[in-house]
Structure formats: C-alpha cells, structure tokens
N, C-alpha and C. Protein backbone atom coordinates (compact mmCIF):
# COMPACT_ATOMS: atom_id res chain seq x y z
N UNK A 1 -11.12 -3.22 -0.94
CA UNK A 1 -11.82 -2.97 0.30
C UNK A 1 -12.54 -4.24 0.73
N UNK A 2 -12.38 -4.56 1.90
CA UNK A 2 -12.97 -5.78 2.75
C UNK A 2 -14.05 -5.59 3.70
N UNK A 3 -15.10 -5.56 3.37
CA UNK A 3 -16.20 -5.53 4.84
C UNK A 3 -15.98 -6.91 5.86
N UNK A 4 -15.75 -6.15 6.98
CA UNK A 4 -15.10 -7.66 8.02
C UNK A 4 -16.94 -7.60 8.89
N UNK A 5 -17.52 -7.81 8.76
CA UNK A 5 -18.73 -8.32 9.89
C UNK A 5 -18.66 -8.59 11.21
N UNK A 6 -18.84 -7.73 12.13
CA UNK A 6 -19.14 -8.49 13.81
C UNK A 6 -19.59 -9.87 13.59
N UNK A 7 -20.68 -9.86 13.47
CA UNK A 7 -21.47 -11.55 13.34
C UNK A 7 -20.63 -12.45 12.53
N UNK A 8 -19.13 -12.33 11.89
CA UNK A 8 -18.95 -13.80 11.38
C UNK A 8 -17.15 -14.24 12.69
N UNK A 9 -17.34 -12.85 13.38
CA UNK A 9 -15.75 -12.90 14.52
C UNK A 9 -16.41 -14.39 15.53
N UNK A 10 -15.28 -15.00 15.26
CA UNK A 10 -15.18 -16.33 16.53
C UNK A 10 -14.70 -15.82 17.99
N UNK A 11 -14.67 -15.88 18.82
CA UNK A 11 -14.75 -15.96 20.25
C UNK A 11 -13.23 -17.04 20.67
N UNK A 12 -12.03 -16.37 20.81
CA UNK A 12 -11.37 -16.91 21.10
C UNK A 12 -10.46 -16.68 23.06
N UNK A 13 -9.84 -17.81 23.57
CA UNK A 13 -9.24 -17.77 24.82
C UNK A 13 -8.24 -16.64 24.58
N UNK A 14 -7.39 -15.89 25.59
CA UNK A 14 -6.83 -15.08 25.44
C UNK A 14 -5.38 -16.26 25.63
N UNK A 15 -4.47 -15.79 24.99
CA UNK A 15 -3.14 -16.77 25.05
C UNK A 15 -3.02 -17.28 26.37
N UNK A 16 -3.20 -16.13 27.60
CA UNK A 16 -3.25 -16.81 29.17
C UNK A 16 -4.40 -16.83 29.73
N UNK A 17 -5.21 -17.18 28.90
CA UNK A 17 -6.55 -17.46 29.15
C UNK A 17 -7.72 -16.75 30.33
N UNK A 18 -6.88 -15.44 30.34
CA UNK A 18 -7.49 -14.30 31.37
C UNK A 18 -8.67 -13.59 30.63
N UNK A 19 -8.86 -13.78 29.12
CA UNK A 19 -10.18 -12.98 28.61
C UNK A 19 -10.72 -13.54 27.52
N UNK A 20 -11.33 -12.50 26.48
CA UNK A 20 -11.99 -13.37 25.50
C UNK A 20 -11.21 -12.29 24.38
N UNK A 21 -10.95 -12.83 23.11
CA UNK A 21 -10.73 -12.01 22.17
C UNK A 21 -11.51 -12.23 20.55
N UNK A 22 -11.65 -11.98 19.75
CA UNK A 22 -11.98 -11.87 18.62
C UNK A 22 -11.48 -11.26 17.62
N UNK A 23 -10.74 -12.06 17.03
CA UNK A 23 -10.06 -11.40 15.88
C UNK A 23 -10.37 -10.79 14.88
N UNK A 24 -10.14 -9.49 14.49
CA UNK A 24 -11.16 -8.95 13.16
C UNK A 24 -9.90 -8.94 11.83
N UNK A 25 -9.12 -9.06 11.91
CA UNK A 25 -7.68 -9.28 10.85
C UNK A 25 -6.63 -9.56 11.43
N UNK A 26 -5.85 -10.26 10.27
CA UNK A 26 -4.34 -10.54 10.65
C UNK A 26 -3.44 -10.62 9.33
N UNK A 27 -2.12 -10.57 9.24
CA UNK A 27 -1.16 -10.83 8.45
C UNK A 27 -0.37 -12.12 8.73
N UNK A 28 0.05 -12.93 8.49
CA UNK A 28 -0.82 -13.75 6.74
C UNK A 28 -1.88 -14.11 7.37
N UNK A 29 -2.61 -14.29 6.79
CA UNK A 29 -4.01 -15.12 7.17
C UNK A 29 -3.94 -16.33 7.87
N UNK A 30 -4.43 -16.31 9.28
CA UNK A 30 -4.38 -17.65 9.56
C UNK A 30 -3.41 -17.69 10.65
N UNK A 31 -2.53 -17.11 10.50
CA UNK A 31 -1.39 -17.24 11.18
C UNK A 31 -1.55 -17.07 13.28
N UNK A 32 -0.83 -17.97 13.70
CA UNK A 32 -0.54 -18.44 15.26
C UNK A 32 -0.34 -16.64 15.71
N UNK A 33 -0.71 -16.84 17.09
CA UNK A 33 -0.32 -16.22 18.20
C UNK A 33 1.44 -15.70 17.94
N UNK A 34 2.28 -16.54 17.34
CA UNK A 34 3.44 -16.54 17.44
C UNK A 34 4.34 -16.26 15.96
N UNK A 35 2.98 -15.83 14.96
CA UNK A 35 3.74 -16.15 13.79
C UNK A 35 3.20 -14.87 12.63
N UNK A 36 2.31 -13.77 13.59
CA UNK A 36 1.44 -12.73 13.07
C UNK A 36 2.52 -11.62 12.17
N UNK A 37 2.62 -10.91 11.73
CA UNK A 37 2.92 -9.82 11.23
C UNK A 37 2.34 -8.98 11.51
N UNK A 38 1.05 -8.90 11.67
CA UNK A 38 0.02 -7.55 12.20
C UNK A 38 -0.94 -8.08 12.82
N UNK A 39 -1.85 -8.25 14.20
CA UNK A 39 -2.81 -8.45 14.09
C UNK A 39 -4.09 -7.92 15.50
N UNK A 40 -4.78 -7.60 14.08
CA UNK A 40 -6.30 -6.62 15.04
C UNK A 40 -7.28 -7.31 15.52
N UNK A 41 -7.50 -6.99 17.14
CA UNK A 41 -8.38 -7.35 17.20
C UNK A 41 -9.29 -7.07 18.29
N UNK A 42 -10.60 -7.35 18.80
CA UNK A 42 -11.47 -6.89 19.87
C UNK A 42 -11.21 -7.73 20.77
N UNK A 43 -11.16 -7.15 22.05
CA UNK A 43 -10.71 -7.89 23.56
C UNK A 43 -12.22 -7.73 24.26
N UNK A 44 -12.28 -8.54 24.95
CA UNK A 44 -13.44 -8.25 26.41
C UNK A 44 -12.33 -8.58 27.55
N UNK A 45 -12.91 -7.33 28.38
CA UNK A 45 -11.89 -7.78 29.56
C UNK A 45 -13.28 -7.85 30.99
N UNK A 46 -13.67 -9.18 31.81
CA UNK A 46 -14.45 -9.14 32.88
C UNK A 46 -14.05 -9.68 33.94
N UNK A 47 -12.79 -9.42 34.23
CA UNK A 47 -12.33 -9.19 35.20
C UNK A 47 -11.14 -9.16 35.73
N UNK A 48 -10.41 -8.76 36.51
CA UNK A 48 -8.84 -8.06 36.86
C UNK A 48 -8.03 -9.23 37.00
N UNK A 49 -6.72 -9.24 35.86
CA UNK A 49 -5.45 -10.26 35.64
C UNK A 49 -4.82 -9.39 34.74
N UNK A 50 -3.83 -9.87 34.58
CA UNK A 50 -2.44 -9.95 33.78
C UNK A 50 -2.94 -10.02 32.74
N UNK A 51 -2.08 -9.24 31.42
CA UNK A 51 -2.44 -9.76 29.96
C UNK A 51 -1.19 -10.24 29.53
N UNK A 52 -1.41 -10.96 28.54
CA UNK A 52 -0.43 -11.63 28.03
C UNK A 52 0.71 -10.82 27.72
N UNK A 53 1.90 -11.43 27.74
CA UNK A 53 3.41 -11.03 27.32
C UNK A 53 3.56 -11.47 25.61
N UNK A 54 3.79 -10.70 24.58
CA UNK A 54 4.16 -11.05 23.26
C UNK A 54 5.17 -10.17 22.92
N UNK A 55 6.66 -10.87 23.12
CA UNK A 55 8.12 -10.72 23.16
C UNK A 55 8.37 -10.41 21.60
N UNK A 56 8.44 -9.11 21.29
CA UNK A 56 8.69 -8.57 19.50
C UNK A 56 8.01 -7.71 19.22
N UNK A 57 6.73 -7.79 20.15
CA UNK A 57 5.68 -7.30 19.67
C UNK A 57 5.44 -5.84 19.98
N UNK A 58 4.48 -4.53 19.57
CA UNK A 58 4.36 -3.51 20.06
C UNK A 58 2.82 -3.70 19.50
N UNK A 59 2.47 -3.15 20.71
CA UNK A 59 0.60 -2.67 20.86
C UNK A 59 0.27 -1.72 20.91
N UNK A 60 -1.02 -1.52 20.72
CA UNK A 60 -2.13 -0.25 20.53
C UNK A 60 -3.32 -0.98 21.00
N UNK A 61 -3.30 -0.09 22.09
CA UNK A 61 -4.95 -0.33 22.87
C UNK A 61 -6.05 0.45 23.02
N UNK A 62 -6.68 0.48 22.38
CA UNK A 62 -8.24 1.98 22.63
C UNK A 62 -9.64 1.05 22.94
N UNK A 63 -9.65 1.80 23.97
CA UNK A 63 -11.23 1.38 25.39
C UNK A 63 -12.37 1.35 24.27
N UNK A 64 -12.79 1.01 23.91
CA UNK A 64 -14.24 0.99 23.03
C UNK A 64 -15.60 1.02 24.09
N UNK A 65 -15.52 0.24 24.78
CA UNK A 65 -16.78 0.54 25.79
C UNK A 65 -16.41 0.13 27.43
N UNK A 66 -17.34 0.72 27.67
CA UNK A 66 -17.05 0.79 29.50
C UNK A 66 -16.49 1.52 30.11
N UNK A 67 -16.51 1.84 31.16
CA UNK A 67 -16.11 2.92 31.66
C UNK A 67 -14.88 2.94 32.68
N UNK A 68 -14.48 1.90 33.05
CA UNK A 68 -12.84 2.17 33.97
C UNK A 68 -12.36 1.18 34.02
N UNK A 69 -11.25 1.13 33.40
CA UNK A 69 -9.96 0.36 33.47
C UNK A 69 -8.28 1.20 33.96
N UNK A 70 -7.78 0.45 35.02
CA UNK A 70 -6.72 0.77 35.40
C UNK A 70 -5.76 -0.11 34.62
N UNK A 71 -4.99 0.50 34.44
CA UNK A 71 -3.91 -0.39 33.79
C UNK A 71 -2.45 -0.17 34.48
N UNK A 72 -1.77 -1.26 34.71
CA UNK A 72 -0.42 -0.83 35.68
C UNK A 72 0.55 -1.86 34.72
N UNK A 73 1.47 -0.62 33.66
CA UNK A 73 2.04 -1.03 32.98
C UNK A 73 4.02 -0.86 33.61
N UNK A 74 4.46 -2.02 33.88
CA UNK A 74 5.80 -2.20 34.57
C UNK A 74 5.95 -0.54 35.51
N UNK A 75 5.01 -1.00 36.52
CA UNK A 75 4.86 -0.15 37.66
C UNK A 75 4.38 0.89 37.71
N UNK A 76 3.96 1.49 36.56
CA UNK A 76 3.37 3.02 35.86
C UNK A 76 1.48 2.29 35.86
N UNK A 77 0.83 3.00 36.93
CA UNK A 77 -0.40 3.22 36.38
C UNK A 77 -1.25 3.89 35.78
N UNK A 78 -2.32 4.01 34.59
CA UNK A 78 -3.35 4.48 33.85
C UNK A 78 -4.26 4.10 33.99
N UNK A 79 -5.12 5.49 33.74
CA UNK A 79 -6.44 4.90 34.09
C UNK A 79 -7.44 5.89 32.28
N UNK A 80 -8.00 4.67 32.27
CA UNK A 80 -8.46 4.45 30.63
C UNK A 80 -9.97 4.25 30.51
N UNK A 81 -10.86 5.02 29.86
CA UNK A 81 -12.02 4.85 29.05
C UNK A 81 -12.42 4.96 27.68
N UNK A 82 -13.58 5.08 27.52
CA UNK A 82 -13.89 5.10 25.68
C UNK A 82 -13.86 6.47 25.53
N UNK A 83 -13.39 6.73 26.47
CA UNK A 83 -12.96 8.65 25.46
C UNK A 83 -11.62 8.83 25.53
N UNK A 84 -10.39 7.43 26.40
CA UNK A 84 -9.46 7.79 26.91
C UNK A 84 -8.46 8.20 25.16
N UNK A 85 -7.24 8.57 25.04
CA UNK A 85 -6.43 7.95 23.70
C UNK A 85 -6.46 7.00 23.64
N UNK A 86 -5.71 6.18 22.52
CA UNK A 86 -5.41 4.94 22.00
C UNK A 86 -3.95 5.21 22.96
N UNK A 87 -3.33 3.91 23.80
CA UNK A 87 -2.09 3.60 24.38
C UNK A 87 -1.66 2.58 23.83
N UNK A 88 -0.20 3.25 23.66
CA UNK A 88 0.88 2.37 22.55
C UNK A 88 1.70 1.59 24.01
N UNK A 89 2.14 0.44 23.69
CA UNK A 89 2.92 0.19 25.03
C UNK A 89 3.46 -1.53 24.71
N UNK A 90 4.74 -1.39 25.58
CA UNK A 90 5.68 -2.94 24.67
C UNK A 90 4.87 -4.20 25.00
N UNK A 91 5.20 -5.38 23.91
CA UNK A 91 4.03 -6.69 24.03
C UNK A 91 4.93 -7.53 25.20
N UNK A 92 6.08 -7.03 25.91
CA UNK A 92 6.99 -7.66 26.95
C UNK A 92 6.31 -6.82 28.39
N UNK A 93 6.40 -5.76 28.14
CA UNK A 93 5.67 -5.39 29.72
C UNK A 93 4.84 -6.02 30.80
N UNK A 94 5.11 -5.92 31.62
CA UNK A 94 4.20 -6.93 32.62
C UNK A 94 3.12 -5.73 32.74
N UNK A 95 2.01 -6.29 32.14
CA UNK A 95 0.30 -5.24 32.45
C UNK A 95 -0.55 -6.10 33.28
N UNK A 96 -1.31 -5.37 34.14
CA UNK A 96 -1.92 -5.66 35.00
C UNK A 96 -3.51 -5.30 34.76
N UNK A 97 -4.24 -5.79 34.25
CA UNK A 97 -5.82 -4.70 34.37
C UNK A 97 -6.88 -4.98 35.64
N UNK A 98 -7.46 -3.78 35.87
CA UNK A 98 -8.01 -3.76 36.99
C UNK A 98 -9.77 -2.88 36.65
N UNK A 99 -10.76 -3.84 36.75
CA UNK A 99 -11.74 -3.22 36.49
C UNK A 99 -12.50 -2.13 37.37
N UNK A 100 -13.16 -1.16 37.46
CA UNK A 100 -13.41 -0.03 38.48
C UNK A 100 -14.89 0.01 38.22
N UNK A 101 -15.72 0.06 37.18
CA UNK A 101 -16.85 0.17 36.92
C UNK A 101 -17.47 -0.64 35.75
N UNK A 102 -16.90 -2.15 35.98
CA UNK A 102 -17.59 -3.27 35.18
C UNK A 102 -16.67 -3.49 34.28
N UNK A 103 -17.22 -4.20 33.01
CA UNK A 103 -16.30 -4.87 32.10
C UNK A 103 -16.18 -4.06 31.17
N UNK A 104 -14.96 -4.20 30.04
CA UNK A 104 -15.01 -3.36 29.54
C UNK A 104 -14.61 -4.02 28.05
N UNK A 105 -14.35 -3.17 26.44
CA UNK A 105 -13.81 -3.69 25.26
C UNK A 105 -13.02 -2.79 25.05
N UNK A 106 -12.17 -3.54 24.54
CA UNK A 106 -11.40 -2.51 23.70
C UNK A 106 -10.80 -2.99 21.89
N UNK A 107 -10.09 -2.16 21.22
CA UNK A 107 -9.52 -2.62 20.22
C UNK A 107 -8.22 -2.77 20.54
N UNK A 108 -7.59 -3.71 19.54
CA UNK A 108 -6.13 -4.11 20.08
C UNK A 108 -5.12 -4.77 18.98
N UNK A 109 -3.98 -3.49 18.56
CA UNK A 109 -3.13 -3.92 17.44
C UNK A 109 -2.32 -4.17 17.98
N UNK A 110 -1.17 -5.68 17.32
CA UNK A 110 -0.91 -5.89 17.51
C UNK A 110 0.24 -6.28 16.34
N UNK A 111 1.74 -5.76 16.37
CA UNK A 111 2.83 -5.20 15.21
C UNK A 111 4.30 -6.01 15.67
N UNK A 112 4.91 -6.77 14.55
CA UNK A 112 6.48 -7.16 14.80
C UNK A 112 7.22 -5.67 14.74
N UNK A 113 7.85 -6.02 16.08
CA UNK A 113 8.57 -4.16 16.35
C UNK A 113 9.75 -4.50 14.96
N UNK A 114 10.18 -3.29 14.82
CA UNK A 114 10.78 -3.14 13.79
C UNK A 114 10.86 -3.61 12.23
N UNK A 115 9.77 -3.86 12.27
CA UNK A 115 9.20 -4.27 10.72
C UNK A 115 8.33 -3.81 10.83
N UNK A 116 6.76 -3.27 11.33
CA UNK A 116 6.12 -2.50 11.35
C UNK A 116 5.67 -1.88 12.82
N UNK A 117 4.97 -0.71 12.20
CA UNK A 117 4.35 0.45 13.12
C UNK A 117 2.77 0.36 12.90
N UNK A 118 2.19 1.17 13.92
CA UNK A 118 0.95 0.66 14.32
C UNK A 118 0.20 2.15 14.86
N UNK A 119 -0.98 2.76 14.39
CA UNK A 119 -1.30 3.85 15.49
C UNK A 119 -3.07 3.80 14.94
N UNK A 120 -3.40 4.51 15.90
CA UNK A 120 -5.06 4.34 16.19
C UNK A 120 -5.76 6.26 16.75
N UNK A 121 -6.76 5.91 15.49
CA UNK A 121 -7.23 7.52 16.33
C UNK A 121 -9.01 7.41 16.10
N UNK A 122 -9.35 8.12 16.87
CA UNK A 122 -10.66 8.33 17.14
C UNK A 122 -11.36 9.32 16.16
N UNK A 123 -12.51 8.85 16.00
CA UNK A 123 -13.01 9.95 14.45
C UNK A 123 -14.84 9.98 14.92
N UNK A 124 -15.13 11.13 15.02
CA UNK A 124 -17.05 11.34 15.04
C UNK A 124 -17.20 11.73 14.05
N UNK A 125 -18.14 11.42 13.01
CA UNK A 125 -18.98 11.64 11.90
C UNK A 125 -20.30 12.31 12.20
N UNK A 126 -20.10 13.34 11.89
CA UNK A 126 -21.27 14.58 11.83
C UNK A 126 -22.31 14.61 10.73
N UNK A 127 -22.56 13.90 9.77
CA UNK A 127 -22.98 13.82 8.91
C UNK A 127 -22.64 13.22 7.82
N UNK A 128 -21.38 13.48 7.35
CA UNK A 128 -20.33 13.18 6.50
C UNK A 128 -18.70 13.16 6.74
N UNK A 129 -18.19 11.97 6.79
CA UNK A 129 -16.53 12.47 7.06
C UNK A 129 -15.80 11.72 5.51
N UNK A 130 -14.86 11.96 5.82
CA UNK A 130 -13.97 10.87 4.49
C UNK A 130 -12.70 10.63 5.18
N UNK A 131 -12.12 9.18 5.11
CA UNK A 131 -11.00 8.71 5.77
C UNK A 131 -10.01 8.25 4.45
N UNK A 132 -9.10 9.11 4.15
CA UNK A 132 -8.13 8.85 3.55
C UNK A 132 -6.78 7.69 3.80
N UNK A 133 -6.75 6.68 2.91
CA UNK A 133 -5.77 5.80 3.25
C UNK A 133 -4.69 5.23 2.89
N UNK A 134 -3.34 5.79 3.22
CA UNK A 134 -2.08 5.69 2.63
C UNK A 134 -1.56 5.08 3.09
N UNK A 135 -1.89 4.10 4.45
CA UNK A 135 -1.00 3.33 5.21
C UNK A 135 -1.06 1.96 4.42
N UNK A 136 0.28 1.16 4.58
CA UNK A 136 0.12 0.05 4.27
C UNK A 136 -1.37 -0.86 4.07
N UNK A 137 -2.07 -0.86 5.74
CA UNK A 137 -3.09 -1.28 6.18
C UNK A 137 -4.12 -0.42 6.82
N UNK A 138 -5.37 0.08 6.24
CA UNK A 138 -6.64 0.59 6.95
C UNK A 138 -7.23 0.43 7.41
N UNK A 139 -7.45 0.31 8.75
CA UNK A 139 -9.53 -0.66 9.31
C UNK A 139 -9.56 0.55 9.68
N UNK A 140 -11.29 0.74 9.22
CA UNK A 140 -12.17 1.45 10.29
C UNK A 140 -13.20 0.78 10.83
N UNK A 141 -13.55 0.94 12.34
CA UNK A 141 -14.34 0.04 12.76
C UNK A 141 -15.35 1.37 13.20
N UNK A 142 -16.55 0.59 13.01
CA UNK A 142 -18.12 1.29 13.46
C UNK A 142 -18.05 0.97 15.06
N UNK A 143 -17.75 1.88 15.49
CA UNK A 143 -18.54 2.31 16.32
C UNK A 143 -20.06 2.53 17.61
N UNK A 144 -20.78 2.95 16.33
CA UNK A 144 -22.00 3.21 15.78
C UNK A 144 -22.33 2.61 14.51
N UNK A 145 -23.70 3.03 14.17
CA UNK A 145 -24.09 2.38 12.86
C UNK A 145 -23.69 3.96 11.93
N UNK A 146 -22.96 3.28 10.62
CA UNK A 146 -22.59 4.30 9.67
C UNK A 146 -22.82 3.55 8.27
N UNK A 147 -22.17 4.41 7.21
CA UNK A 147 -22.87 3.99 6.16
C UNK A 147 -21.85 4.70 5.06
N UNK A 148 -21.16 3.65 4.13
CA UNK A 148 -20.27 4.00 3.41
C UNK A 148 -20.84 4.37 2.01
N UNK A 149 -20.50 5.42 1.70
CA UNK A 149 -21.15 5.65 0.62
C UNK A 149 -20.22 5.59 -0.56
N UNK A 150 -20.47 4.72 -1.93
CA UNK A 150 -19.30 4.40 -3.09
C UNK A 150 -20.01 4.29 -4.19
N UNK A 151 -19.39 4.71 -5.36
CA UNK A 151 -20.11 4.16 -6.58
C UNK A 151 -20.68 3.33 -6.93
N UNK A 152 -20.27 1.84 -6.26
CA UNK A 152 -21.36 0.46 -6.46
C UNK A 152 -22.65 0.59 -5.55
N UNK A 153 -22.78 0.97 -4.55
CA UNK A 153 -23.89 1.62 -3.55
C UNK A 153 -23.35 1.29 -2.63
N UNK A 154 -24.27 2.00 -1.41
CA UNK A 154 -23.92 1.75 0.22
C UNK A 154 -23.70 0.73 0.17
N UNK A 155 -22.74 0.77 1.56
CA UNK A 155 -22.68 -0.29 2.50
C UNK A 155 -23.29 0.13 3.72
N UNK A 156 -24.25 -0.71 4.39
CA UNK A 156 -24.10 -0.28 5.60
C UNK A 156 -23.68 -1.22 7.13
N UNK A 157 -22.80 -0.19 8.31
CA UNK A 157 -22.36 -1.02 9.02
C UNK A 157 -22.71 -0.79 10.23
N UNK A 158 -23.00 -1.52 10.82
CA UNK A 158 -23.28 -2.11 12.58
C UNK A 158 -22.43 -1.90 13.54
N UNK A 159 -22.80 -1.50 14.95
CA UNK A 159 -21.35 -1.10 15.56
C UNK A 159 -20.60 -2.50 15.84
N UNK A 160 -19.53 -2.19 15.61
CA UNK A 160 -18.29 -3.37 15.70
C UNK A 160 -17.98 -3.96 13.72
N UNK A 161 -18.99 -3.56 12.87
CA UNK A 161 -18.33 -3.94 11.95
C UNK A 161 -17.09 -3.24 11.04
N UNK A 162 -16.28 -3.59 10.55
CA UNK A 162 -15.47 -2.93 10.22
C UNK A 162 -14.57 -2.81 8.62
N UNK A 163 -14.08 -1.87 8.37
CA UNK A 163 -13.50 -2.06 6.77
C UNK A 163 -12.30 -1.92 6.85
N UNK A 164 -11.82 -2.96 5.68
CA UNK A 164 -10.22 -3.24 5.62
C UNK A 164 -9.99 -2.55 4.18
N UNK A 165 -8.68 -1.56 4.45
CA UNK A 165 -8.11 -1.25 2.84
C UNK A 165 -6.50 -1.30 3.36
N UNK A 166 -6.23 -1.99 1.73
CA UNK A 166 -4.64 -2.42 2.01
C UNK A 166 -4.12 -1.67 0.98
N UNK A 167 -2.54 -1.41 1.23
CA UNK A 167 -2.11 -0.80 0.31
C UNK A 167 -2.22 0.74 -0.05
N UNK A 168 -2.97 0.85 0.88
CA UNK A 168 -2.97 3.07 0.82
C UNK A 168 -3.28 3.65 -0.62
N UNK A 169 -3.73 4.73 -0.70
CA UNK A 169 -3.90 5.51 -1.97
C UNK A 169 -5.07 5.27 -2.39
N UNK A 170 -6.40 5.45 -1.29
CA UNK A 170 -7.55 5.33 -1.62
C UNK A 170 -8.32 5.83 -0.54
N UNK A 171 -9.73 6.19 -0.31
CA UNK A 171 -9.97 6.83 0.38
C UNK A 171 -11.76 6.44 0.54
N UNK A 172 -12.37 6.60 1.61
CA UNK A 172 -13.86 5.81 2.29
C UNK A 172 -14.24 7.45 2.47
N UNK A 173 -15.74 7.48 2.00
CA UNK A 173 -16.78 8.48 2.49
C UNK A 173 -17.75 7.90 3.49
N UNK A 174 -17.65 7.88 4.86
CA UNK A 174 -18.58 7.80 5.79
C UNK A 174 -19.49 8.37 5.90
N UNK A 175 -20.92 7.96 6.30
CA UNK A 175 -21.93 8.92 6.36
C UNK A 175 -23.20 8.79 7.13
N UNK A 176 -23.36 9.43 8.39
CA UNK A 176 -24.22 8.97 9.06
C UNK A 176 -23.66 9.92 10.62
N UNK A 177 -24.31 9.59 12.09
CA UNK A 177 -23.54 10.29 13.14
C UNK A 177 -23.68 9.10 14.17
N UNK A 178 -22.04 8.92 14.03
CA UNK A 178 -21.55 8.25 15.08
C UNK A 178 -20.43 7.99 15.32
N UNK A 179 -19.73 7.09 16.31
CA UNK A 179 -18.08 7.38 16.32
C UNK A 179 -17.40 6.03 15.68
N UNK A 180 -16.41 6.52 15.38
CA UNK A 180 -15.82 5.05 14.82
C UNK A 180 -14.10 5.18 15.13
N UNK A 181 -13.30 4.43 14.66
CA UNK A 181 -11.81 4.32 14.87
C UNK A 181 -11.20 3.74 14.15
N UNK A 182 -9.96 4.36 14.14
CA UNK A 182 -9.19 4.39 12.24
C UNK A 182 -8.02 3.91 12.74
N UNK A 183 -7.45 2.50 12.33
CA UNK A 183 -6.17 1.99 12.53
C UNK A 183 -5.84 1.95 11.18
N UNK A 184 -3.83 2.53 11.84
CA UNK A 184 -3.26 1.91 10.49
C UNK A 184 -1.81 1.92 10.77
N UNK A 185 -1.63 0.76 9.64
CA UNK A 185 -0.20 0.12 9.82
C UNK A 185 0.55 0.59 9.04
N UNK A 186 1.93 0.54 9.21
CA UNK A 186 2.96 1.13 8.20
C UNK A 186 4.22 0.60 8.31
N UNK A 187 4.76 0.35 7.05
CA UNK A 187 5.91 0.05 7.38
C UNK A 187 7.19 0.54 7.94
N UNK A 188 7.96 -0.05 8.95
CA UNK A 188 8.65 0.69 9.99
C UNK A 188 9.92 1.29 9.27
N UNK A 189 9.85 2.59 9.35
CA UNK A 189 10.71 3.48 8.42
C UNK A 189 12.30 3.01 7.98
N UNK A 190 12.43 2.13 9.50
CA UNK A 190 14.08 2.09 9.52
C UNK A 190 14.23 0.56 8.37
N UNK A 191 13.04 -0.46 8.28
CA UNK A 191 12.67 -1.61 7.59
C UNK A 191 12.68 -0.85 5.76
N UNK A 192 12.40 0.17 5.75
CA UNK A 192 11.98 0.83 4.41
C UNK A 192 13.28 1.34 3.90
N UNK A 193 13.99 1.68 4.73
CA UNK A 193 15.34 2.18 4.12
C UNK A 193 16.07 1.15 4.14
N UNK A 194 16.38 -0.34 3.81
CA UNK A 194 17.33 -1.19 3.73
C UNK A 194 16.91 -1.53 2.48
C-alpha cells in the first residue's frame, strides 16, 4: 500500500496546453505522455477548449468538483457534475469542454486499449466502509478527510490524498464520513487469454 499525498503532486501543462494536470500515478514510473501503461490523474479545467487526443488510449473521467461541464464528445453532447457517473470514452475522440458554472476537477484514467481496462466508482462512507481489492491496480482517492484504519495505526487522509494497492487480494477499512472514489485497473481479458 502507497499513500500518494496532494501536497507532494507537481502541476503539470496539459499535452495541448489547454489545462493544468497533476499526476497522482503511472505505469512504469516516470514514463512520457506517450509511453504510459496506466496513468491517473487530477485535471483542472478553467476554461472551454479541446482536450487532448491520445491515439491507443481509453479514458475514465469523474467530475470531482464544480458544478457544470458540457462535454461534446465526436458530436454527442454531456452534461457532467460531481454527482455525474464516471464517463468511459476513446483517447482519439475529438472532446470539446465547455464550462457553465465555473471551473471545474476531475479524476482522469488513463489505459493502453487492449492491454488494459480501466473503471471508476463513487463510494460515501457512513462511518465505516471497506474497499476490497482484486484489480491489478487500486487508488482510492479522499474526497473528504477519511481515515484508514490498519494494524500498524491510522492513516489519515486529506481531500485529494490518495491510496495505491497493486496486485489485488487485499482490502482498506475506511473510516470517517465523506466521499471518496475507487479506481481500478485490470488486465484486458482478451490480453489474459494469450
């Protein structure tokens, strides 16, 4: 298990330099825009352009804060907030974002199609939850402030910080009330049977 920290994410240009991003993981480490295997990360979007084209790629996008974003994905428009789903949609599509009521964040995976899969779901902690993890790759990101509870002692996390478990077959007790979001990667079934 990896505690990833808000406060140590760098502030990077968006590939077409329309936003800001911050990377919270990637596969291999280190690795280019062009050379990722998996990679997560937080977007700011402040104001209406194009997002980048990444030809291989398949995404997962969930609104984390703010309240309206249109999105006009190869002529199909959506309209998206922090309660909207997580939207899966190709890294070739021509997307358009359009802000309606200010700026907004979101989270944003990012998967080589056919070598891996990618999905994202929304989770509120009432007191106590537990996130079980069998996928290749786990993040849960805070949300809110929560508080992992484990045999070595708490952790506790800040909204935007987040935990990495690799390798599946282990499982996080959350504890505290607030919302958070559970990505995870897997390997792409048709990649598993060769």
């Amino acid at each position: 298990m990896r505690v990833l920290r808000a406060a140590d994410r760098v502030a990077a240009s968006w590939k077409n330099g329309g936003g800001v991003t911050r990377e919270v993981a990637a596969w291999p480490p280190g690795a280019s825009l062009d050379a990722f295997d998996w990679r997560i990360s937080l977007a700011e979007i402040a104001a209406d352009g194009p997002f980048s084209t990444f030809s291989g790629v398949d995404r997962v996008l969930t609104v984390i804060q703010g309240e309206g974003l249109l999105l006009t994905i190869d002529d199909r428009m959506l309209a998206l907030d922090a309660a909207s789903p997580p939207l899966d949609f190709s890294g070739e599509a021509a997307v358009f974002a359009r802000l309606t009521h200010g700026p907004i964040s979101d989270l944003n995976i990012m998967v080589r199609r056919g070598k891996l899969r990618a999905r994202t779901r929304r989770m509120t902690v009432t007191g106590a939850g537990e996130v079980t993890a069998r996928a290749r790759v786990t993040l849960v990101l805070a949300l809110d402030p929560l508080r992992i509870l484990r045999p070595g002692g708490a952790i506790d996390l800040t909204p935007l910080d987040a935990v990495l478990l690799e390798h599946g077959h282990s499982s996080l007790i959350l504890e505290g009330r607030g919302r958070t979001l559970v990505a995870e990667i897997t390997v792409d079934p048709e990649q598993a049977s060769q």
